[in-house]
N, C-alpha and C. Protein backbone atom coordinates (compact mmCIF):
# COMPACT_ATOMS: atom_id res chain seq x y z
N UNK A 1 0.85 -1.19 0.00
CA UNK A 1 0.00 0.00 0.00
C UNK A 1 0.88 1.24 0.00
N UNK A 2 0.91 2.10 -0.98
CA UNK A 2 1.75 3.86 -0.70
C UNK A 2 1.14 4.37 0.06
N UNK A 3 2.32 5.43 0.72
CA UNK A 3 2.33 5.78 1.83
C UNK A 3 1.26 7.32 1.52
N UNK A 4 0.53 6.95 2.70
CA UNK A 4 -0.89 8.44 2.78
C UNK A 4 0.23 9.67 3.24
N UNK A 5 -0.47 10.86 2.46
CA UNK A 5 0.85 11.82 2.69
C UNK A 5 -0.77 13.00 3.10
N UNK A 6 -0.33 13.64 3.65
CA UNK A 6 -1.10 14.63 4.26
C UNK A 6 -0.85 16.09 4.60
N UNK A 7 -1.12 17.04 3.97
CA UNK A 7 -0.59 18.02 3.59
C UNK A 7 -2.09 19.44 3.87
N UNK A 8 -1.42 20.44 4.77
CA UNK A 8 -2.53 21.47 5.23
C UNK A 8 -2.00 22.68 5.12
N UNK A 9 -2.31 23.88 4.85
CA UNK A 9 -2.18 25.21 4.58
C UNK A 9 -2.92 26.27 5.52
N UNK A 10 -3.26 26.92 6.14
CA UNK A 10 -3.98 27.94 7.03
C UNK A 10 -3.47 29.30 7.03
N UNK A 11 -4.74 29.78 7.18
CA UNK A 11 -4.04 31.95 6.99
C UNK A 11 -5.51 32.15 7.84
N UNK A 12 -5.03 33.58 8.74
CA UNK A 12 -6.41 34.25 8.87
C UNK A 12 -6.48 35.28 8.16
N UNK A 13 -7.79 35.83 7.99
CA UNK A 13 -8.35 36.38 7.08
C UNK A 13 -9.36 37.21 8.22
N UNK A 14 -9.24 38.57 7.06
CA UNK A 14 -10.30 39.95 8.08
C UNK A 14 -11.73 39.14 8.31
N UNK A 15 -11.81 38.49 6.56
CA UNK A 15 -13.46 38.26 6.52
C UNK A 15 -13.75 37.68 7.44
N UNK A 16 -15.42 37.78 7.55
CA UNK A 16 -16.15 36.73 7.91
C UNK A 16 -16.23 35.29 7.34
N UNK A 17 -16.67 34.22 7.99
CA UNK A 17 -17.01 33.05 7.36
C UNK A 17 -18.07 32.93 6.06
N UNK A 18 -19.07 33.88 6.39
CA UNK A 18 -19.83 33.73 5.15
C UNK A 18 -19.29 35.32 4.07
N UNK A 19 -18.64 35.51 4.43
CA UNK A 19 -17.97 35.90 2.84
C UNK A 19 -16.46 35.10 2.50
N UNK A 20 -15.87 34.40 2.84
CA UNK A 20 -14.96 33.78 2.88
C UNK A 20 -15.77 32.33 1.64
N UNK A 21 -16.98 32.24 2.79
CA UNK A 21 -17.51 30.65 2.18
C UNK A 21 -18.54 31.03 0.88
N UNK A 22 -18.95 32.73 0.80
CA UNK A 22 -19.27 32.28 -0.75
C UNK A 22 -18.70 32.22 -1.84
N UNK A 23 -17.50 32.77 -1.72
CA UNK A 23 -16.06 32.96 -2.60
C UNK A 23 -15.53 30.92 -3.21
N UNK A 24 -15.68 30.30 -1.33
CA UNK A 24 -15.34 29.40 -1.63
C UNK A 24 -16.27 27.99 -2.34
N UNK A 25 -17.88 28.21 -2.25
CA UNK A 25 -18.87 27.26 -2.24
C UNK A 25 -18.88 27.39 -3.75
N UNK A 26 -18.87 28.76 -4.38
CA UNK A 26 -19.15 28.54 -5.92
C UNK A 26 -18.16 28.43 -6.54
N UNK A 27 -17.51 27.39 -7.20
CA UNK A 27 -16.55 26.72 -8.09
C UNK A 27 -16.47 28.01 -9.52
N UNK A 28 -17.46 28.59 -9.53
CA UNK A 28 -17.60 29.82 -11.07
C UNK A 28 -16.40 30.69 -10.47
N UNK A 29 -16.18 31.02 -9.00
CA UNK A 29 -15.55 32.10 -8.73
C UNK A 29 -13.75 31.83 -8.66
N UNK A 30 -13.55 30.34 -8.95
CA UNK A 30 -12.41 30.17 -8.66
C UNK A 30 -10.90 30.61 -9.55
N UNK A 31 -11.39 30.77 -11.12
CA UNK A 31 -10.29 31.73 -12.18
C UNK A 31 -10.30 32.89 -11.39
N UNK A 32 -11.46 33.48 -10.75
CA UNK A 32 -11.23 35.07 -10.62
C UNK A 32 -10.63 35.32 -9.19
N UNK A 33 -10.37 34.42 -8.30
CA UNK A 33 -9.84 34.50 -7.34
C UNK A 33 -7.93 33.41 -6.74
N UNK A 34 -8.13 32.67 -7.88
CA UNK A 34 -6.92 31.48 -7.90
C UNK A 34 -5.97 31.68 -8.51
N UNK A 35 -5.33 30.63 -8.90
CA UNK A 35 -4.08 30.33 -9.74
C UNK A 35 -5.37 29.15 -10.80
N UNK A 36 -6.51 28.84 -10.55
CA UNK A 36 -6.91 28.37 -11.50
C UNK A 36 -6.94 29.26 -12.93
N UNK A 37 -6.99 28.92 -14.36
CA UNK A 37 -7.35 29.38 -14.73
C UNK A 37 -8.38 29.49 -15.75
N UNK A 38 -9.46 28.32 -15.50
CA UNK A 38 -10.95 27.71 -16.15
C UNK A 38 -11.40 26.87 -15.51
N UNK A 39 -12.59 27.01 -15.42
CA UNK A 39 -13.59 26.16 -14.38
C UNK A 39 -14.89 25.53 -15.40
N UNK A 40 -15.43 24.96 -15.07
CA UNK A 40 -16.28 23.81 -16.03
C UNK A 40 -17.51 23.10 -15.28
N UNK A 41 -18.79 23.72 -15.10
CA UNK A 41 -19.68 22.98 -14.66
C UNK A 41 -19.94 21.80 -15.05
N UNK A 42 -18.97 20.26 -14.72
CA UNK A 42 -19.64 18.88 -15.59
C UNK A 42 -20.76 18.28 -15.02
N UNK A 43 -21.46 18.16 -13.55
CA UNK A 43 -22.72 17.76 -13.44
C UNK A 43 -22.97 18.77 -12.08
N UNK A 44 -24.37 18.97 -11.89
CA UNK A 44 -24.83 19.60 -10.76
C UNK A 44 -24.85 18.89 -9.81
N UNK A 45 -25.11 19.39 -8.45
CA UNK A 45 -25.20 19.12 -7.14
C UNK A 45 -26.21 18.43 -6.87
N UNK A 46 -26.74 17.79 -5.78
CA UNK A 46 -28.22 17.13 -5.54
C UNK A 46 -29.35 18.54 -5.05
N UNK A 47 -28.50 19.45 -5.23
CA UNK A 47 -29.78 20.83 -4.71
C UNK A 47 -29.04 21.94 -5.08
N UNK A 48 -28.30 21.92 -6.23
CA UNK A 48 -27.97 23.39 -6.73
C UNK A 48 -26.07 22.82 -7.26
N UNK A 49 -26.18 24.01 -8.01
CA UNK A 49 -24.91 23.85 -8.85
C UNK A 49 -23.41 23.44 -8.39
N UNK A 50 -23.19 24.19 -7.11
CA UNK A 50 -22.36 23.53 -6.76
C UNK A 50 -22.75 22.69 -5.51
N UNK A 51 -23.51 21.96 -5.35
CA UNK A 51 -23.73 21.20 -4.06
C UNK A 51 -23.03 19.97 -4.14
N UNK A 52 -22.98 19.18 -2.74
CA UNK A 52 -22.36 17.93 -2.97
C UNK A 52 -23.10 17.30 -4.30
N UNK A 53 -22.50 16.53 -4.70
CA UNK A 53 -22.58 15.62 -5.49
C UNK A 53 -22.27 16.23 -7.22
N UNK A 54 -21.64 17.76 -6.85
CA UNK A 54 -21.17 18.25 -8.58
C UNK A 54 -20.18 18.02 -8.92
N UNK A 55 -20.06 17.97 -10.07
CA UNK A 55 -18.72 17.54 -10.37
C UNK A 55 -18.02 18.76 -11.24
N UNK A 56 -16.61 19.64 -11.43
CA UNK A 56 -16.00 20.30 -11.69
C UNK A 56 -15.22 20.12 -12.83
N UNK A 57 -14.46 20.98 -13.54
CA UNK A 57 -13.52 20.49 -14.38
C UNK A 57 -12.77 21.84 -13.88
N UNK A 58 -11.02 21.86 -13.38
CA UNK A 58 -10.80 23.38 -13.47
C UNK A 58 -9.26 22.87 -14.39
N UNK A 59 -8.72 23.95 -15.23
CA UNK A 59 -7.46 24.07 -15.56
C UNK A 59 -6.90 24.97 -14.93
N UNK A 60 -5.02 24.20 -15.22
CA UNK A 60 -4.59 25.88 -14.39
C UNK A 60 -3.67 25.89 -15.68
N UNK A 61 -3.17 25.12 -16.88
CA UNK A 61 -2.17 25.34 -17.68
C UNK A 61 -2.87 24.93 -18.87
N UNK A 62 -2.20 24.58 -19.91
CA UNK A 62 -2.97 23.96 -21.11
C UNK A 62 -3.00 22.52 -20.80
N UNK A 63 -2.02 22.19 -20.15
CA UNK A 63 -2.24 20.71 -19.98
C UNK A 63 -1.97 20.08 -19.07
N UNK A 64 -2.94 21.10 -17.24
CA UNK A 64 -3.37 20.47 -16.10
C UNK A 64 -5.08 20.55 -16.42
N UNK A 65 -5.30 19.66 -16.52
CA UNK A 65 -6.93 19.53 -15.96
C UNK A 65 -7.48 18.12 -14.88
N UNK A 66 -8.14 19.06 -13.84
CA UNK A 66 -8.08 18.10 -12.84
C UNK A 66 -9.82 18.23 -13.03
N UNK A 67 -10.30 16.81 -12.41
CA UNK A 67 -11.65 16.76 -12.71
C UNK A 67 -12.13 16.70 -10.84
N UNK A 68 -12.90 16.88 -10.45
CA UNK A 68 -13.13 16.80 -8.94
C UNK A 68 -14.67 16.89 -8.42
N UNK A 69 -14.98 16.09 -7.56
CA UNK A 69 -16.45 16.05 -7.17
C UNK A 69 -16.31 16.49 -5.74
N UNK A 70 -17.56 17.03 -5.23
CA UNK A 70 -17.85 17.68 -4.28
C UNK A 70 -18.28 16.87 -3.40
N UNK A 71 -17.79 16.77 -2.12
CA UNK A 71 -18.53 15.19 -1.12
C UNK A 71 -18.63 15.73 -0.13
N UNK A 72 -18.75 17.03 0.08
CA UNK A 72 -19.21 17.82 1.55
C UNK A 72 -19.71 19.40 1.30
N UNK A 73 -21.21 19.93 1.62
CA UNK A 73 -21.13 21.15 2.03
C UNK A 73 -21.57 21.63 3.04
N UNK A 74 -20.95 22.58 4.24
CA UNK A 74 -21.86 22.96 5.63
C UNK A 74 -21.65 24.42 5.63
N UNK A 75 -22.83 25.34 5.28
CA UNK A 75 -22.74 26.31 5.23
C UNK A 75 -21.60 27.18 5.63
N UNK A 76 -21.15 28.13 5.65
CA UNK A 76 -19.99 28.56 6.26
C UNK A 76 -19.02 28.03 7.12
N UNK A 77 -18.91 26.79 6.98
CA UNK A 77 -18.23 26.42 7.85
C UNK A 77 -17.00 25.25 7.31
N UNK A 78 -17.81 24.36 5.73
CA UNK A 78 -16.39 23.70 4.96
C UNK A 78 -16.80 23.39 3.83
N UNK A 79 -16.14 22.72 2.91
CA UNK A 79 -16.19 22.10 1.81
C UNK A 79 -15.76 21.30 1.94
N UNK A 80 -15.86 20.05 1.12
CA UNK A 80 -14.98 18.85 0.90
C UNK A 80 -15.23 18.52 -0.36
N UNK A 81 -13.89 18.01 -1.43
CA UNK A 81 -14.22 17.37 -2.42
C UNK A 81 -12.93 16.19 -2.50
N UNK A 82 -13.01 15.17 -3.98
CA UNK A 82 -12.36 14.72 -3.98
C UNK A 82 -11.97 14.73 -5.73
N UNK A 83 -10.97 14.39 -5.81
CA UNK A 83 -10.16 14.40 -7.06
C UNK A 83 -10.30 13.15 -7.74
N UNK A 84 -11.17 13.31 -8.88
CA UNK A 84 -11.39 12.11 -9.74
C UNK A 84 -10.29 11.79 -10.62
N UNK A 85 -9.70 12.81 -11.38
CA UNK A 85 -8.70 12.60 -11.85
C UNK A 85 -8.01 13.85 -12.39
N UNK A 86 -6.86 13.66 -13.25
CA UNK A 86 -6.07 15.00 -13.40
C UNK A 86 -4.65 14.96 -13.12
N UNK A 87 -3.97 14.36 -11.76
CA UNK A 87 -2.73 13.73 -10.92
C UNK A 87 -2.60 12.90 -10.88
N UNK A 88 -1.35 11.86 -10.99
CA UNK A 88 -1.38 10.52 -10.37
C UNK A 88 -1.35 10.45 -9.33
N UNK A 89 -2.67 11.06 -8.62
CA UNK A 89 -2.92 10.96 -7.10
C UNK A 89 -4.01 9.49 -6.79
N UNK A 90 -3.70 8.82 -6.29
CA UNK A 90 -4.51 7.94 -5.19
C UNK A 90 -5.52 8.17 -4.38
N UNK A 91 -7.20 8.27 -4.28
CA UNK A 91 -7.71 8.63 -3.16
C UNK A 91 -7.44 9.56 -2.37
N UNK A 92 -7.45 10.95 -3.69
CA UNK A 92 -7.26 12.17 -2.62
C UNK A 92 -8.61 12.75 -2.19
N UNK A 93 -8.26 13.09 -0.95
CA UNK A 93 -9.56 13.80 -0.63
C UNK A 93 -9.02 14.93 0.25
N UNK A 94 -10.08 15.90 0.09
CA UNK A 94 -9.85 17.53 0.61
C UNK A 94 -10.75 18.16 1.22
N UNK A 95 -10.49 19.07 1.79
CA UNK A 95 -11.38 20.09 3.09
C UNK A 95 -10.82 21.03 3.13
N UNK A 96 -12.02 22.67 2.87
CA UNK A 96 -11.32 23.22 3.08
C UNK A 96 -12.74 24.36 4.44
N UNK A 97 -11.87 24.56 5.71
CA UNK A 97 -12.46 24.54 6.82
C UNK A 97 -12.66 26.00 7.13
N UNK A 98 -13.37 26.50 7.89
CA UNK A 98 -13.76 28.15 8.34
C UNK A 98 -14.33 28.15 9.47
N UNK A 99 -13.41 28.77 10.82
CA UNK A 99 -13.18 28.93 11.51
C UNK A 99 -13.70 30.64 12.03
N UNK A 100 -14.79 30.69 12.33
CA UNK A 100 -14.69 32.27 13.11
C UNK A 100 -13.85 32.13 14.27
N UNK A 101 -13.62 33.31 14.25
CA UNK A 101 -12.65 33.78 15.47
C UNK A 101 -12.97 35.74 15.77
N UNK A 102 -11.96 35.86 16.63
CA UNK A 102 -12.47 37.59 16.60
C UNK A 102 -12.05 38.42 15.48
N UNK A 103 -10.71 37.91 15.05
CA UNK A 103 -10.22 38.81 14.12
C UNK A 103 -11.03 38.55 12.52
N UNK A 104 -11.83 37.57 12.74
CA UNK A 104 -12.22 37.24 11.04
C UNK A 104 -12.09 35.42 11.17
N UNK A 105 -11.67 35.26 10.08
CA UNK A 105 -11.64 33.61 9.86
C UNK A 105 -10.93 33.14 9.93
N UNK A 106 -10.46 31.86 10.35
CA UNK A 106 -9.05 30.86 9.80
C UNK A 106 -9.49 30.37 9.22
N UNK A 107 -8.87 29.98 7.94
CA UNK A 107 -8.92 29.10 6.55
C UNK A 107 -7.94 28.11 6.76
N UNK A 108 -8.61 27.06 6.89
CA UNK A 108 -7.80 25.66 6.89
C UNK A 108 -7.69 24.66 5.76
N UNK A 109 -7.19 24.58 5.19
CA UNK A 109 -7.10 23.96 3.69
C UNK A 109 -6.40 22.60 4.00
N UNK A 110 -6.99 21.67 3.33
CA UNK A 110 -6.06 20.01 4.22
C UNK A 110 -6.26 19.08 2.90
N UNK A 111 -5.37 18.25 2.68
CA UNK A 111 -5.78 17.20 1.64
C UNK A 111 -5.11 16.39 2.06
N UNK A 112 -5.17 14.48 1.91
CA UNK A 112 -4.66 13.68 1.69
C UNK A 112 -4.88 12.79 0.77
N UNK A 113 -3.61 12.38 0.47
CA UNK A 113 -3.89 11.44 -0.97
C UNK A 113 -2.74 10.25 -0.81
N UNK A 114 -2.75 9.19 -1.69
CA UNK A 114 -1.20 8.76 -1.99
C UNK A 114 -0.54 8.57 -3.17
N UNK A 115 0.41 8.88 -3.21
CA UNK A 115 1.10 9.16 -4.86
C UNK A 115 1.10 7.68 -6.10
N UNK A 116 0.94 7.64 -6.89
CA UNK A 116 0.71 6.33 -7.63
C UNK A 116 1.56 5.63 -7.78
N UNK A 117 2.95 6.64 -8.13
CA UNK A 117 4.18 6.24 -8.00
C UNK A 117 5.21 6.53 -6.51
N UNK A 118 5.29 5.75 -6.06
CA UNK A 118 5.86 5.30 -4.12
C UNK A 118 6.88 6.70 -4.44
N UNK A 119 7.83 6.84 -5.13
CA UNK A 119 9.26 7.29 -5.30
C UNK A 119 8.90 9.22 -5.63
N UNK A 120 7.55 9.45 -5.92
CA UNK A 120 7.40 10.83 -6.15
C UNK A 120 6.64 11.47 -5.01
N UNK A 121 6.86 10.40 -4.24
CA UNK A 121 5.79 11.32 -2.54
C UNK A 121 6.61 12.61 -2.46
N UNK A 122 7.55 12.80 -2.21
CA UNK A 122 8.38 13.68 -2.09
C UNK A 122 7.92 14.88 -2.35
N UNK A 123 8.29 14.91 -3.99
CA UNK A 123 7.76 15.82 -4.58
C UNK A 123 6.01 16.22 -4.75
N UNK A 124 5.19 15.11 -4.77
CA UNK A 124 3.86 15.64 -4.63
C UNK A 124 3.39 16.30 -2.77
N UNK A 125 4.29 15.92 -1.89
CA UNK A 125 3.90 16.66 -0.60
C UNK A 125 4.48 18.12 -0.90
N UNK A 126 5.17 17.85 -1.30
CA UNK A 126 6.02 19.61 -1.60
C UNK A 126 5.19 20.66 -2.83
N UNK A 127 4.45 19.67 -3.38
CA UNK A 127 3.77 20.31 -4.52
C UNK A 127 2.50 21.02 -4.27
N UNK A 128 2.17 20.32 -3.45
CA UNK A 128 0.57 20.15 -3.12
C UNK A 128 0.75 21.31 -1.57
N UNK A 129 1.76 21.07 -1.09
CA UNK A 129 1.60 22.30 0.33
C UNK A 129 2.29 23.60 -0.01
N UNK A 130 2.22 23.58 -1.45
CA UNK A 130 2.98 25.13 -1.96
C UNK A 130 0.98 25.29 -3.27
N UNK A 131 0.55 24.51 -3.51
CA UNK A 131 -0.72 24.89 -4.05
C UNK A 131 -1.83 25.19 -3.09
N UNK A 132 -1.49 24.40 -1.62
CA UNK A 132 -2.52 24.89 -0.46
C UNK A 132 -2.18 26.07 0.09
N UNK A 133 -0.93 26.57 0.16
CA UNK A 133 -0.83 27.42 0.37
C UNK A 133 -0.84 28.87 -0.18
N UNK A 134 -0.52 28.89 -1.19
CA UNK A 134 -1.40 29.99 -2.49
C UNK A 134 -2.97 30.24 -2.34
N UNK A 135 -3.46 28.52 -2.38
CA UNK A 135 -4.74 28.97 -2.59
C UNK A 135 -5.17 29.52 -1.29
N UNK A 136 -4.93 29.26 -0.46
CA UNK A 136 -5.50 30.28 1.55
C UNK A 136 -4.81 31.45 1.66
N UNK A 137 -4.31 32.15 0.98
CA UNK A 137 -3.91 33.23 0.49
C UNK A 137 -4.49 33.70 -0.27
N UNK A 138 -4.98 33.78 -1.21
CA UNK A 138 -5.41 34.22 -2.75
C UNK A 138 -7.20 34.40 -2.07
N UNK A 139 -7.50 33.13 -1.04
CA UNK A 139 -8.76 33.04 -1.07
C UNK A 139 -9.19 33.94 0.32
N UNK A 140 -8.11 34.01 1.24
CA UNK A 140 -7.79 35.11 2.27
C UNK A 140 -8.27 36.58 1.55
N UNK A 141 -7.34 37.21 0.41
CA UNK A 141 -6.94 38.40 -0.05
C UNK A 141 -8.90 38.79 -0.47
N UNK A 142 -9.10 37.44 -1.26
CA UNK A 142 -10.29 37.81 -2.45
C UNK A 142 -11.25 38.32 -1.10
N UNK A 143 -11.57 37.49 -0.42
CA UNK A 143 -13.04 37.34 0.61
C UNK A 143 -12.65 38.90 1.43
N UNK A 144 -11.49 39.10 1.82
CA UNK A 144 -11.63 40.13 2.90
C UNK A 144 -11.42 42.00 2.17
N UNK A 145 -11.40 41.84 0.50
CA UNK A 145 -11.38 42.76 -0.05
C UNK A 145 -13.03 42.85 -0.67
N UNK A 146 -13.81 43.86 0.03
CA UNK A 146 -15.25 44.08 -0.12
C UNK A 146 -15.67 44.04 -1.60
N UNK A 147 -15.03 45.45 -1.73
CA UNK A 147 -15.34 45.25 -3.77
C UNK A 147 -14.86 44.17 -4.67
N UNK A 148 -13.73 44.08 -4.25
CA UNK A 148 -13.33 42.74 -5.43
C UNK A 148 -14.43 41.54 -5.00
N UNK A 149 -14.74 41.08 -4.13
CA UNK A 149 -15.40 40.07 -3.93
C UNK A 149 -17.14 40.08 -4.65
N UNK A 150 -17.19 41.26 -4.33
CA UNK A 150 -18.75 41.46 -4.93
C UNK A 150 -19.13 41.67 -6.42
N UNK A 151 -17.53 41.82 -6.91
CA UNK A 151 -17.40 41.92 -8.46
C UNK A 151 -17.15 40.38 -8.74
N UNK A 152 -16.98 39.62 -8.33
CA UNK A 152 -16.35 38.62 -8.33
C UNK A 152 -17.61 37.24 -8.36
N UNK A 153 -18.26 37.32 -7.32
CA UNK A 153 -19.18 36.94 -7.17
C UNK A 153 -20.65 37.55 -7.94
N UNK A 154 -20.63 38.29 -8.30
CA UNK A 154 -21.41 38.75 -9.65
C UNK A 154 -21.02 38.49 -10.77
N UNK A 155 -19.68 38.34 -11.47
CA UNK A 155 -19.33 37.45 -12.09
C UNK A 155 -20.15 36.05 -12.64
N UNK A 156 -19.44 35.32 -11.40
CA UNK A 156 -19.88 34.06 -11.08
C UNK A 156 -21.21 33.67 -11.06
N UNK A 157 -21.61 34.36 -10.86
CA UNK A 157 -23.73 34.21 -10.82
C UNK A 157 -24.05 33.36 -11.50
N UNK A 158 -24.59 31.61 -11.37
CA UNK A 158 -25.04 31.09 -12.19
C UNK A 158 -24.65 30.60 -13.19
N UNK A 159 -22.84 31.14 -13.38
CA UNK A 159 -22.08 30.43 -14.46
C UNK A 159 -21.61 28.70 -14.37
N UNK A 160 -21.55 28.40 -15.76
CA UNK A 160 -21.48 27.16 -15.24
C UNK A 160 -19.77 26.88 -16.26
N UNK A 161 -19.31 28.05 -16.94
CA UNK A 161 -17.84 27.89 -17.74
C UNK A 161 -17.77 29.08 -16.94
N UNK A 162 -15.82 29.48 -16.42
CA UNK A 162 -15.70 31.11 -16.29
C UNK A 162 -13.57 30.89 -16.91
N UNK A 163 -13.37 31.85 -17.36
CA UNK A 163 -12.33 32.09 -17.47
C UNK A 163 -11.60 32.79 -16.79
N UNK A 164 -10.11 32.88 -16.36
CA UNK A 164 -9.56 34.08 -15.56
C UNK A 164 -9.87 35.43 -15.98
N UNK A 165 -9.61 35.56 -17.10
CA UNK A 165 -10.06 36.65 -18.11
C UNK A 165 -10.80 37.77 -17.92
N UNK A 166 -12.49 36.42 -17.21
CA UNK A 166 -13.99 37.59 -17.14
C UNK A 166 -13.54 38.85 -16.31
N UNK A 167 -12.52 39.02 -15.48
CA UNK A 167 -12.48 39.48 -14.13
C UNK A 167 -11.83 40.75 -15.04
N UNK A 168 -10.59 40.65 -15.60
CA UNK A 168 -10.02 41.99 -16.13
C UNK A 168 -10.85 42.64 -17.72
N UNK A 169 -11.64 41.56 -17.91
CA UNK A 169 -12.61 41.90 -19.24
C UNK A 169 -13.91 42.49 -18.82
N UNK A 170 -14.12 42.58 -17.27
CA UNK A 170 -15.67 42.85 -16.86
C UNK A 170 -16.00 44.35 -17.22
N UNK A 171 -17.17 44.78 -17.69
CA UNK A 171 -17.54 46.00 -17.81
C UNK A 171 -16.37 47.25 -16.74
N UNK A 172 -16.68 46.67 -15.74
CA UNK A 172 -15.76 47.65 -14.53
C UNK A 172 -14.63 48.15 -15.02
N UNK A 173 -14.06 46.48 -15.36
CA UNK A 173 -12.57 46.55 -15.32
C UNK A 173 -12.11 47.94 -16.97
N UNK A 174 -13.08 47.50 -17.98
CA UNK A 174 -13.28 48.40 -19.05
C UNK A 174 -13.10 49.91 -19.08
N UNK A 175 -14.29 49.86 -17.88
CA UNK A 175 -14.56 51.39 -17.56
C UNK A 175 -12.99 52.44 -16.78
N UNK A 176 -12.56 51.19 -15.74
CA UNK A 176 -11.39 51.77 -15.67
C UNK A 176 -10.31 52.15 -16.32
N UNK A 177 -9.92 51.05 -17.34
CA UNK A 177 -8.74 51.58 -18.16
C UNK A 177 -8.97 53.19 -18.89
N UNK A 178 -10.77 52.81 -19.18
CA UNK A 178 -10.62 54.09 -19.92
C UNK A 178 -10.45 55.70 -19.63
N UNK A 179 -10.70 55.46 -18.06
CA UNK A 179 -10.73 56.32 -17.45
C UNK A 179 -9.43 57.03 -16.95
N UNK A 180 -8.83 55.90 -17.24
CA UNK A 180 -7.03 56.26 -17.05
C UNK A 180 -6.61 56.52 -18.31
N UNK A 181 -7.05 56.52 -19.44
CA UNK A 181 -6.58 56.69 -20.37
C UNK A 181 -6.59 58.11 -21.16
């Protein structure tokens, strides 16, 4: 059996839990807030688009695409999914957790998996706790910055494809250049 490798990331954050967790519940918002950079509604939830049981497609290069289903949601408080495919990962599964506190939230980001090949644990623990850690950062910055988030999440409304793109292509973003110009 390869060895289970287990790998977690955490930041606090100004936000609250429920702006933290709508940034994080809708999968549309994740180009405009990540290192992803395309997201892919492939099946819905048992009660809405992204609920447990949806399944995702996100890229981050031309030729990472990871496919992933959703196997936990509790209102502000976590996510869980798991990775169908994309890595030669083994039975990974992930959580990512929200914590009120006084100052705002802790974001706890956790995955375990095991590598397919025994000899690349190495490198996939090192890989994977430098991608958890970006993303509780990135998802820190998005949630506790008021406007970007609400642009962001309007965006996202109901999309079921989004590109990194929409975010610097949005009407807003338009209006600004021209305004500097």
């Amino acid at each position: 059996m390869p060895q289970r490798i287990h790998v977690q990331a955490s930041i606090v954050s100004s936000a609250r839990p429920e702006e933290v967790y709508s940034l994080l519940v809708n999968s549309a918002t994740y180009p405009l807030w990540s290192m992803i950079r395309y997201y892919e509604s492939l099946r819905s939830g048992r009660e809405g688009l992204h609920d447990v049981g949806a399944r995702r497609l996100f890229r981050t290069n031309a030729i990472t695409v990871m496919r992933e289903e959703v196997t936990d949601v509790a209102p502000n408080q976590r996510i869980g999914y798991t990775l169908l495919s994309g890595f030669p990962l083994l039975d990974y599964q992930a959580k990512t957790t929200l914590e009120k506190i006084a100052s705002g939230t802790r974001i706890v980001w956790e995955s375990s998996f095991c590598p397919k090949y025994p000899l690349t644990a190495w490198y996939w623990r090192g890989l994977m706790a430098w991608v958890l850690r970006k993303l509780v950062k990135s998802l820190s910055e998005a949630a506790a910055n008021p406007e970007l988030r609400l642009k962001i999440l309007a965006l996202a409304q109901g999309k079921t494809t989004m590109w990194k793109s929409a975010l610097k292509n949005s009407p807003d973003a338009v209006l600004t250049r021209n305004k500097s110009s």
